[in-house]
Protein backbone atom coordinates (compact mmCIF):
# COMPACT_ATOMS: atom_id res chain seq x y z
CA UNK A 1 -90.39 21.38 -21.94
CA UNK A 2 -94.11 20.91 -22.39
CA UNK A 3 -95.58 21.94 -25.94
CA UNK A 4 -98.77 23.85 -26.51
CA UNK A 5 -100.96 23.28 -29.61
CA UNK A 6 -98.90 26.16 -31.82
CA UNK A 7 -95.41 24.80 -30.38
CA UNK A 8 -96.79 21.41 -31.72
CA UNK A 9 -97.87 23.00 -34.88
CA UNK A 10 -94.70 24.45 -35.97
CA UNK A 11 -92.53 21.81 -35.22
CA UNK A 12 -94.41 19.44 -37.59
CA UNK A 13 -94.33 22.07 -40.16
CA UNK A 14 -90.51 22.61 -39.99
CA UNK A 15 -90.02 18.91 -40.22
CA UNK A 16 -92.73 18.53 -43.58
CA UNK A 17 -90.52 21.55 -44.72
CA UNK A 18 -87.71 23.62 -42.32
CA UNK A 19 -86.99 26.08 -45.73
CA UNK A 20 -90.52 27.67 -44.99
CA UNK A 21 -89.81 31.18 -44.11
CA UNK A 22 -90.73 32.31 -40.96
CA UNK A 23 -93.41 34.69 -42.75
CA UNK A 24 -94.93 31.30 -43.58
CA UNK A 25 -95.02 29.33 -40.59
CA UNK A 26 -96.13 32.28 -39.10
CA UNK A 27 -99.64 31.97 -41.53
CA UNK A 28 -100.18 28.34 -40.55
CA UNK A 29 -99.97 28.70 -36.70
CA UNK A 30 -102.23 32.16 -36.67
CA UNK A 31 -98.97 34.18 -34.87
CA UNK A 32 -97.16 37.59 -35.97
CA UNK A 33 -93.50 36.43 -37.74
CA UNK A 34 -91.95 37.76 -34.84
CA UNK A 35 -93.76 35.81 -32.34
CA UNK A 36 -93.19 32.12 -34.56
CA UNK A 37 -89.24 33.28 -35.03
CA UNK A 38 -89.15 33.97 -30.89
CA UNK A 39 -91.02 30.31 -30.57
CA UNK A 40 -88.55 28.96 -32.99
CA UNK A 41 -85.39 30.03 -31.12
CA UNK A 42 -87.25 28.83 -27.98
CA UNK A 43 -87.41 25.43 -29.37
CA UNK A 44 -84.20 24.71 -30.56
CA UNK A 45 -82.71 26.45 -27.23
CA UNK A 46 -84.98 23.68 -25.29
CA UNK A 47 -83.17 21.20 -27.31
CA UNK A 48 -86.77 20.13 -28.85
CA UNK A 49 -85.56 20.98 -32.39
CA UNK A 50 -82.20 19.52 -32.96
CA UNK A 51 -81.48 20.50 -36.52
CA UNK A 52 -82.20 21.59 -39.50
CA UNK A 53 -80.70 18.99 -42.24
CA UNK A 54 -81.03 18.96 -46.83
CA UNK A 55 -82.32 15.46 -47.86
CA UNK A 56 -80.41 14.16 -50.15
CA UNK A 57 -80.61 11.69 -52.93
CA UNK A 58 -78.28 9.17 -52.55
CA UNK A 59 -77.49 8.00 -55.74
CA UNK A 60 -76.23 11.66 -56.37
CA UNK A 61 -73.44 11.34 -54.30
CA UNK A 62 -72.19 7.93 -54.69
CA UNK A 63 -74.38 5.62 -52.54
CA UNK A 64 -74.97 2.58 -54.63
CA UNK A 65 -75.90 0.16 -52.08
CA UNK A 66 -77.48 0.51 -48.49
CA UNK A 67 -77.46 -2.06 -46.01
CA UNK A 68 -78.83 -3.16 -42.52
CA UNK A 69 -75.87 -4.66 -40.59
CA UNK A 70 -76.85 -6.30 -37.17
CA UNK A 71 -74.26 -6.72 -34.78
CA UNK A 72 -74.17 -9.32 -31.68
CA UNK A 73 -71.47 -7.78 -28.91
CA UNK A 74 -69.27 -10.47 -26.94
CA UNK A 75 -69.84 -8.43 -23.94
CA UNK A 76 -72.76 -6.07 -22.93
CA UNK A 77 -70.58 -3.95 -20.71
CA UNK A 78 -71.41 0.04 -20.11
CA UNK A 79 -67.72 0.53 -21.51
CA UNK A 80 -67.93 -1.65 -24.59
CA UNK A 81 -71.38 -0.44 -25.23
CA UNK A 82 -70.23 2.82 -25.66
CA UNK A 83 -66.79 2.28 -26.85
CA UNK A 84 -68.62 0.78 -29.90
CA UNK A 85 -71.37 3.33 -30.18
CA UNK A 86 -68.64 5.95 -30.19
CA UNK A 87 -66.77 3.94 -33.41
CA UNK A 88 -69.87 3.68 -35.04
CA UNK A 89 -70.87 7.25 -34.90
CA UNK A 90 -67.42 8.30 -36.30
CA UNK A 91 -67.49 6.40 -39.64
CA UNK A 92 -69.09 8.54 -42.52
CA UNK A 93 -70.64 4.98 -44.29
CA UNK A 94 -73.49 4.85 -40.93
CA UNK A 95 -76.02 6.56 -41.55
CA UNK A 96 -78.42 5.86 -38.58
CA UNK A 97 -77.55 3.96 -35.16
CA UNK A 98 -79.93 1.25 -33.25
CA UNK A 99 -79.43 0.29 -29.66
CA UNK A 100 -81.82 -3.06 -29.16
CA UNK A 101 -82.91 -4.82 -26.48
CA UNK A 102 -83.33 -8.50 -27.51
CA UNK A 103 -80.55 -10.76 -29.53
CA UNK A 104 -79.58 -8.20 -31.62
CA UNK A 105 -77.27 -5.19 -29.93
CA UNK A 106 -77.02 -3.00 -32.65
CA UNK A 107 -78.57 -2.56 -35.95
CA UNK A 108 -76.71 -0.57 -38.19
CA UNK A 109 -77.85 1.57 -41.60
CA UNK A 110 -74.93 2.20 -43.78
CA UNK A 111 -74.56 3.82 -46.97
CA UNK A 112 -71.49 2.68 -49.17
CA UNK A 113 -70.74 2.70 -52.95
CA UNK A 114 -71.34 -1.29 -53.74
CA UNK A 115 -70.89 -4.54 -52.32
CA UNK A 116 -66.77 -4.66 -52.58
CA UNK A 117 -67.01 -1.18 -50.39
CA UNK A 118 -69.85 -2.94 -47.82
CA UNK A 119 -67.76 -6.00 -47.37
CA UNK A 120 -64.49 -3.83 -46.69
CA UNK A 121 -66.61 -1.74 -44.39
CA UNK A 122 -67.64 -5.16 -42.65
CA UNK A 123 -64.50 -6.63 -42.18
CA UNK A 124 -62.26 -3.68 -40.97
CA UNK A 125 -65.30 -1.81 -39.08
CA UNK A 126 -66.60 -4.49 -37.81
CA UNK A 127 -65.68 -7.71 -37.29
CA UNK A 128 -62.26 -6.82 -36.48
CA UNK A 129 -63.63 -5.12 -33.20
CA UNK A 130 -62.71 -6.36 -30.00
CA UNK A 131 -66.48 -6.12 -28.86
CA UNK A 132 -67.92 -7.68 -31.84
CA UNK A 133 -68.77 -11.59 -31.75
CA UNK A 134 -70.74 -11.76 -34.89
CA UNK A 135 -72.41 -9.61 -37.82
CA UNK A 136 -75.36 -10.70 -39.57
CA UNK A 137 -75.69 -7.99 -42.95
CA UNK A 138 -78.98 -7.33 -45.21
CA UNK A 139 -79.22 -5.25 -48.06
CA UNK A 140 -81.98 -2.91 -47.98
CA UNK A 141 -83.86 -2.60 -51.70
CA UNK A 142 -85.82 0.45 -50.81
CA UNK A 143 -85.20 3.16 -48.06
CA UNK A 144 -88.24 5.79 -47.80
CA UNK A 145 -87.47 8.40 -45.27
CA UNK A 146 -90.71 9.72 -43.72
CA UNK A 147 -91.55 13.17 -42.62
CA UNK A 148 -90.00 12.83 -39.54
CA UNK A 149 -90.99 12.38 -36.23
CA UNK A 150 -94.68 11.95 -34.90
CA UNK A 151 -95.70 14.89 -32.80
CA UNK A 152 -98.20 13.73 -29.97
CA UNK A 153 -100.41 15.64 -27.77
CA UNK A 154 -99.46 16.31 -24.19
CA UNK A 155 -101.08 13.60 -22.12
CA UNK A 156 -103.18 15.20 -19.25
C-alpha cells in the first residue's frame, strides 16, 4: 500500500498519541471525521497499522530488572530458527525479539522481577534449548521507548 501525505500524517499522529479522537486527528490532517475514521479503517485493514497498545510503566507491574540476552544458535537451520523464534514469542518475560545477521542470532529484551527471576529465566528458557550453544546476558540501566516508528516519504 503506498501512503499519501495525510495517510502519512495520521499514522504518525496515532503513534505520538492513538487515544486522540477521531474528531482530532481529523483537525490535524485538514479531513471531515468521517473521512480520517474511513482512512483509519483503511490502514489497519492494509495491515499498515498493526495495533493500538497502553504504555506502561514497568515498575508498576512488577518489572524490577530488564535485560538484553544475546543468544548464539548451534545450528542456523530454517526449522531451528523458527522453532526458537516460536519459544521465544510465547514466554510473557520477552518483551521484544531480534533476528541478527552477524555473530549474534538473537538478541533478546526481557522484562523479569530481579536477578534470581532473570537467571531462572536463563537457565530453563534458554540454555536448556536444544538450539542454543551459548547466551551472553546484559542488564539494561535505562530503557526509553520512542514514539514509534519513523514515517518516510514515498521515494519517487
Amino acid at each position: 500500500m503506498e501512503l499519501d501525505r495525510t495517510d502519512r500524517a495520521l499514522v504518525r499522529a496515532l503513534q505520538e498519541d492513538a487515544r486522540q479522537t477521531v474528531k482530532e486527528l481529523a483537525a490535524g490532517v485538514a479531513l471531515s471525521p468521517s473521512a480520517t475514521h474511513a482512512r483509519i479503517q483503511r490502514l489497519r485493514e492494509e495491515g499498515v497499522i498493526t495495533a493500538f497498545r497502553a504504555e506502561v510503566d514497568p515498575a508498576a507491574v512488577g518489572v524490577g530488572l530488564q535485560a538484553l540476552i544475546q543468544v548464539h544458535l548451534r545450528r542456523h537451520a530454517r526449522e531451528a530458527l523458527e522453532a526458537f523464534r516460536a519459544h521465544l514469542i510465547e514466554l510473557p518475560e520477552v518483551v521484544a525479539v531480534t533476528h541478527l545477521t552477524g555473530s549474534v542470532d538473537f538478541l533478546v529484551h526481557v522484562a523479569v522481577r530481579d536477578v534470581a527471576h532473570l537467571r531462572s529465566l536463563a537457565l530453563g528458557a534458554f540454555t536448556t534449548r536444544e538450539e542454543v550453544s551459548r547466551i551472553e546476558t546484559a542488564i539494561v540501566y535505562e530503557h526509553v521507548t520512542t514514539s514509534g516508528w519513523p514515517v518516510y516519504d514515498q521515494p519517487g
